[in-house]
Protein backbone atom coordinates (compact mmCIF):
# COMPACT_ATOMS: atom_id res chain seq x y z
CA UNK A 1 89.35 113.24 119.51
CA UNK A 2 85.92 111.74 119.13
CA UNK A 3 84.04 111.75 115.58
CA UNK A 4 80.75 109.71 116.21
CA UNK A 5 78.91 108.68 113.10
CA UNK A 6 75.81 109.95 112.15
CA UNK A 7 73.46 107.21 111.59
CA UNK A 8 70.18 106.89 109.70
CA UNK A 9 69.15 103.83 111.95
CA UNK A 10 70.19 103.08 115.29
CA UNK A 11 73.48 100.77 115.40
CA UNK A 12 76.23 99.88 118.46
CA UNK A 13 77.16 102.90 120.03
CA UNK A 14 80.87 101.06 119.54
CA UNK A 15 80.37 101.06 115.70
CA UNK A 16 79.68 104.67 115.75
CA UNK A 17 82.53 105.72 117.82
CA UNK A 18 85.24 103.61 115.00
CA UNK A 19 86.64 106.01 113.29
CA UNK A 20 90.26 106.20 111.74
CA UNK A 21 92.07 108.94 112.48
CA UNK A 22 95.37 110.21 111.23
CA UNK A 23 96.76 111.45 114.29
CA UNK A 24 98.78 109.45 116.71
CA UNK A 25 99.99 109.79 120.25
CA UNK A 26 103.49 108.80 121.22
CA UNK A 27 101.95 106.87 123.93
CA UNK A 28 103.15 103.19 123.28
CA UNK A 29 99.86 100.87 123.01
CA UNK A 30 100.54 97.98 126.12
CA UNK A 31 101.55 94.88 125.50
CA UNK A 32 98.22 93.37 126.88
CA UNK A 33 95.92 95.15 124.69
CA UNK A 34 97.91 94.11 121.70
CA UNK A 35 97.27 90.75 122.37
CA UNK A 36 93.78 91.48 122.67
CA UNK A 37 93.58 93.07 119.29
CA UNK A 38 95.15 89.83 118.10
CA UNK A 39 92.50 87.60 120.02
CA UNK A 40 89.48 89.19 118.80
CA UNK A 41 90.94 88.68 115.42
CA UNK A 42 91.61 85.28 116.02
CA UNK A 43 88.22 84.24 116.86
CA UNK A 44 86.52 85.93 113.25
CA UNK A 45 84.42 83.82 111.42
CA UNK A 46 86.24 82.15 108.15
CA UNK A 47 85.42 80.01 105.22
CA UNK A 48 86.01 76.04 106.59
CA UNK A 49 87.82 77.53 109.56
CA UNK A 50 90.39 78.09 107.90
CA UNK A 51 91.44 81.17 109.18
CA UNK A 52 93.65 82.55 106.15
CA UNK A 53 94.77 85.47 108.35
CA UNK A 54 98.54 86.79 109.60
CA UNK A 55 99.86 89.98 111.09
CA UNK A 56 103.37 91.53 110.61
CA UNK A 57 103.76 93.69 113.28
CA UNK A 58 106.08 96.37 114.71
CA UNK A 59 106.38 98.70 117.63
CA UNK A 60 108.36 101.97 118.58
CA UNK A 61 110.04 99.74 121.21
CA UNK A 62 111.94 98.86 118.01
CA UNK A 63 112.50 101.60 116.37
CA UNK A 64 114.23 100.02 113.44
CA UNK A 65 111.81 97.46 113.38
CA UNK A 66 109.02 100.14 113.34
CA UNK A 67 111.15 102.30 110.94
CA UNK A 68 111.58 98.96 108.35
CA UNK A 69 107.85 98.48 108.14
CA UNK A 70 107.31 102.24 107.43
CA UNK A 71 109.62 102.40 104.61
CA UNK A 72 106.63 100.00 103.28
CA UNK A 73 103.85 102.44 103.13
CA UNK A 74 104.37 104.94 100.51
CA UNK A 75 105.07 108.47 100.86
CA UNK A 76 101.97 110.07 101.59
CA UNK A 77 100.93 107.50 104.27
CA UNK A 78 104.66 107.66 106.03
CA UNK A 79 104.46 111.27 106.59
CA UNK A 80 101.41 110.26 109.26
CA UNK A 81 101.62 106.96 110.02
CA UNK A 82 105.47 107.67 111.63
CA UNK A 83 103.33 108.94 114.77
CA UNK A 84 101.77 105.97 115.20
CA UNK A 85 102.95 103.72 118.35
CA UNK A 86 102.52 100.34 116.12
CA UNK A 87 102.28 99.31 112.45
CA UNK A 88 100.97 96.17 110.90
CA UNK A 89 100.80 94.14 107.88
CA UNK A 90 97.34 91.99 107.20
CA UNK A 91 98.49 88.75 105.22
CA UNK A 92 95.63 86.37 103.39
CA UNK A 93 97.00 83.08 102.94
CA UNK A 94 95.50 82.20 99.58
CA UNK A 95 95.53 78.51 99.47
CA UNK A 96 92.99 75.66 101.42
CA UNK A 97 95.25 73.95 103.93
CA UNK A 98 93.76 70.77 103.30
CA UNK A 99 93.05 71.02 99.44
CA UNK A 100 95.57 73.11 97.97
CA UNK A 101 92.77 74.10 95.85
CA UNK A 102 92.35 78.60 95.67
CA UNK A 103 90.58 80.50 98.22
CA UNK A 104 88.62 83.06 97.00
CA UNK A 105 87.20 84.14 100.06
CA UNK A 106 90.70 84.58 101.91
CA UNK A 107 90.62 88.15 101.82
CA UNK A 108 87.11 88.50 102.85
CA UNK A 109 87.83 86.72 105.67
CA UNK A 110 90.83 88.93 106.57
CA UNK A 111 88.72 91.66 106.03
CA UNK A 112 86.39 89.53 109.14
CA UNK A 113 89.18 89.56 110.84
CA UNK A 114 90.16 92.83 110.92
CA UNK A 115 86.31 93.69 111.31
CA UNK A 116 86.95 92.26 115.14
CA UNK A 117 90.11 94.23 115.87
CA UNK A 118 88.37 97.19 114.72
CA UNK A 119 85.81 96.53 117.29
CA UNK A 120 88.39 95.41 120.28
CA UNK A 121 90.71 98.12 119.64
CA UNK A 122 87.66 100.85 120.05
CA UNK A 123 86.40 99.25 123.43
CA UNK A 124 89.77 99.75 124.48
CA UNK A 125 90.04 103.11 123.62
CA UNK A 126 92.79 102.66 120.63
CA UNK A 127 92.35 103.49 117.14
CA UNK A 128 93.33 102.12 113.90
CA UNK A 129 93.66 103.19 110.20
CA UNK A 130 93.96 100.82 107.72
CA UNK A 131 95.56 101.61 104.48
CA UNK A 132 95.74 100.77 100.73
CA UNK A 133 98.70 102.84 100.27
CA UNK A 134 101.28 100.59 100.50
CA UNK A 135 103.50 98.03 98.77
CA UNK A 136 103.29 94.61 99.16
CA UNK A 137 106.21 93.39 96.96
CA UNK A 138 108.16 95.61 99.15
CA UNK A 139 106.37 93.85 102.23
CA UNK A 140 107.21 90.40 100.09
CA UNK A 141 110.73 90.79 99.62
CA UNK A 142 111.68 92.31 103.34
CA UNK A 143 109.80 89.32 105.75
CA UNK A 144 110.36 86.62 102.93
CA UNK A 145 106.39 86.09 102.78
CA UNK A 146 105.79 83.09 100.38
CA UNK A 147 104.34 83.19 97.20
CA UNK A 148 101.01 81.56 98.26
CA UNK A 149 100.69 84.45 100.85
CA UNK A 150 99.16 87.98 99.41
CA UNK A 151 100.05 91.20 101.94
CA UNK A 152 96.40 93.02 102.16
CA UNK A 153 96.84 96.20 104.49
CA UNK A 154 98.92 98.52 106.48
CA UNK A 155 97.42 99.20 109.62
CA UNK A 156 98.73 101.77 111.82
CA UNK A 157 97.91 101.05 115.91
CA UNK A 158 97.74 103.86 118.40
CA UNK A 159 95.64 106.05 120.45
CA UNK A 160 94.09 109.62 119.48
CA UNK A 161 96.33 112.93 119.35
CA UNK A 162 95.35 116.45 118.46
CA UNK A 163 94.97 117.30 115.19
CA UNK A 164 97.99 119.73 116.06
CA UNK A 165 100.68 116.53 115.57
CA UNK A 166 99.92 116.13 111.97
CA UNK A 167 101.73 118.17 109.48
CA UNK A 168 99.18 121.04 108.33
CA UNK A 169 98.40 118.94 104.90
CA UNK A 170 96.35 116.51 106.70
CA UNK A 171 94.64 118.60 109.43
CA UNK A 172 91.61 119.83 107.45
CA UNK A 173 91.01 116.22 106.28
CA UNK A 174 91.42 114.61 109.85
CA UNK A 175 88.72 117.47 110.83
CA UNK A 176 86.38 117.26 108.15
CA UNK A 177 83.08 115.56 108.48
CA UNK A 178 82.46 111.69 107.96
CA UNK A 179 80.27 110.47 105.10
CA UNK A 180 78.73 107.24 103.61
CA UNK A 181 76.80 106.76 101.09
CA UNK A 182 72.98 105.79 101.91
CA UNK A 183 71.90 102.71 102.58
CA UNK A 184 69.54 102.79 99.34
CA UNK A 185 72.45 102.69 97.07
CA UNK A 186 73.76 99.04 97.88
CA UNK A 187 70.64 97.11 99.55
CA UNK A 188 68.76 95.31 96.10
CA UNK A 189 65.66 93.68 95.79
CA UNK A 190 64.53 91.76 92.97
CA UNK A 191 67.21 92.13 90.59
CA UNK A 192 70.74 94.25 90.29
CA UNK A 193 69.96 97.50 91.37
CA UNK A 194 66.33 97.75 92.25
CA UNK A 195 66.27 99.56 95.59
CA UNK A 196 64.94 97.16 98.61
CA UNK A 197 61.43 98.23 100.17
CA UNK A 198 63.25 97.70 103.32
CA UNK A 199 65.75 100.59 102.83
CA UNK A 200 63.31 103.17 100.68
């Protein structure tokens, strides 16, 4: 299933084609393109190189592993997110390695990240949804993450599946149209909230 976005300006055909759908085919997601999701994160930009980024990941090759990081997401996510082929955790380490001193742009740069798998997993024809709908003392307490680490996302992994696989609560919202909010609303000029001449 294909849900292009419908842009004001011309962008990436690549960025228009990211979407993040709901529904997941069994097919399992190969090993190499995995690693390639995990590459093109790797080489995101990041404050002082620091690179506060992990991954906790699972696969239906596990099924208890898969089935342990699902009992993460709440309800409403696991009801969808079972279909998909792979889940993940995003991690922000929140700590300078060589200061000690706060990082207040480690989740940014997860978000940078993430930004790149986004891109890598849609040239290679998989999809991902990202979600806030989880809990990360849950995440905490089951992989022992440390206290200067802060779990950021679940991500489910997989490729595209008829709307048909979802159950019926989710259908009309997997078919409904995209939206964003125009480009005037968040591009200043000036001072907080004056629109920019280059976006009016």
């Amino acid at each position: 299933m294909e849900k292009p976005a419908q842009t004001d300006y011309p962008i990436e055909e690549i960025l228009k084609r990211r979407w993040s759908p709901r529904a997941f085919s069994d097919r399992m997601v190969e090993s190499e393109k995995l690693q390639s999701l995990f590459e093109a994160a790797r080489w995101a930009p990041s404050s002082f190189n620091e690179q506060p980024w992990s991954f906790i990941v699972a696969t239906k090759q596990k099924l208890e592993a898969h089935a342990r990081l699902l009992s993460c997401l709440v309800e409403k996510n696991q009801h969808w997110a079972s279909l998909a082929p792979v889940l993940m955790v995003s991690v922000a380490k929140l700590k300078f390695e060589k200061t000690g001193k706060p990082n207040r742009h480690a989740f940014h740069d997860v978000g940078l990240a993430m930004g790149n798998m986004l891109v890598e997993a849609t040239a290679l024809g998989l999809f991902v949804h990202q979600m806030a709908g989880f809990s990360p003392e849950k995440v905490r307490e089951i992989y022992g993450v440390p206290e200067e680490f802060e779990p950021v996302a679940a991500i489910a992994v997989g490729y595209a599946a008829d709307v048909d696989v979802l159950p019926e609560n989710f259908r009309e919202q997997e078919l409904g149209l995209r939206s964003r909010k125009p480009i005037s609303s968040f591009v200043f000029q000036g001072k907080w909230g004056e629109i920019s001449p280059l976006v009016s």
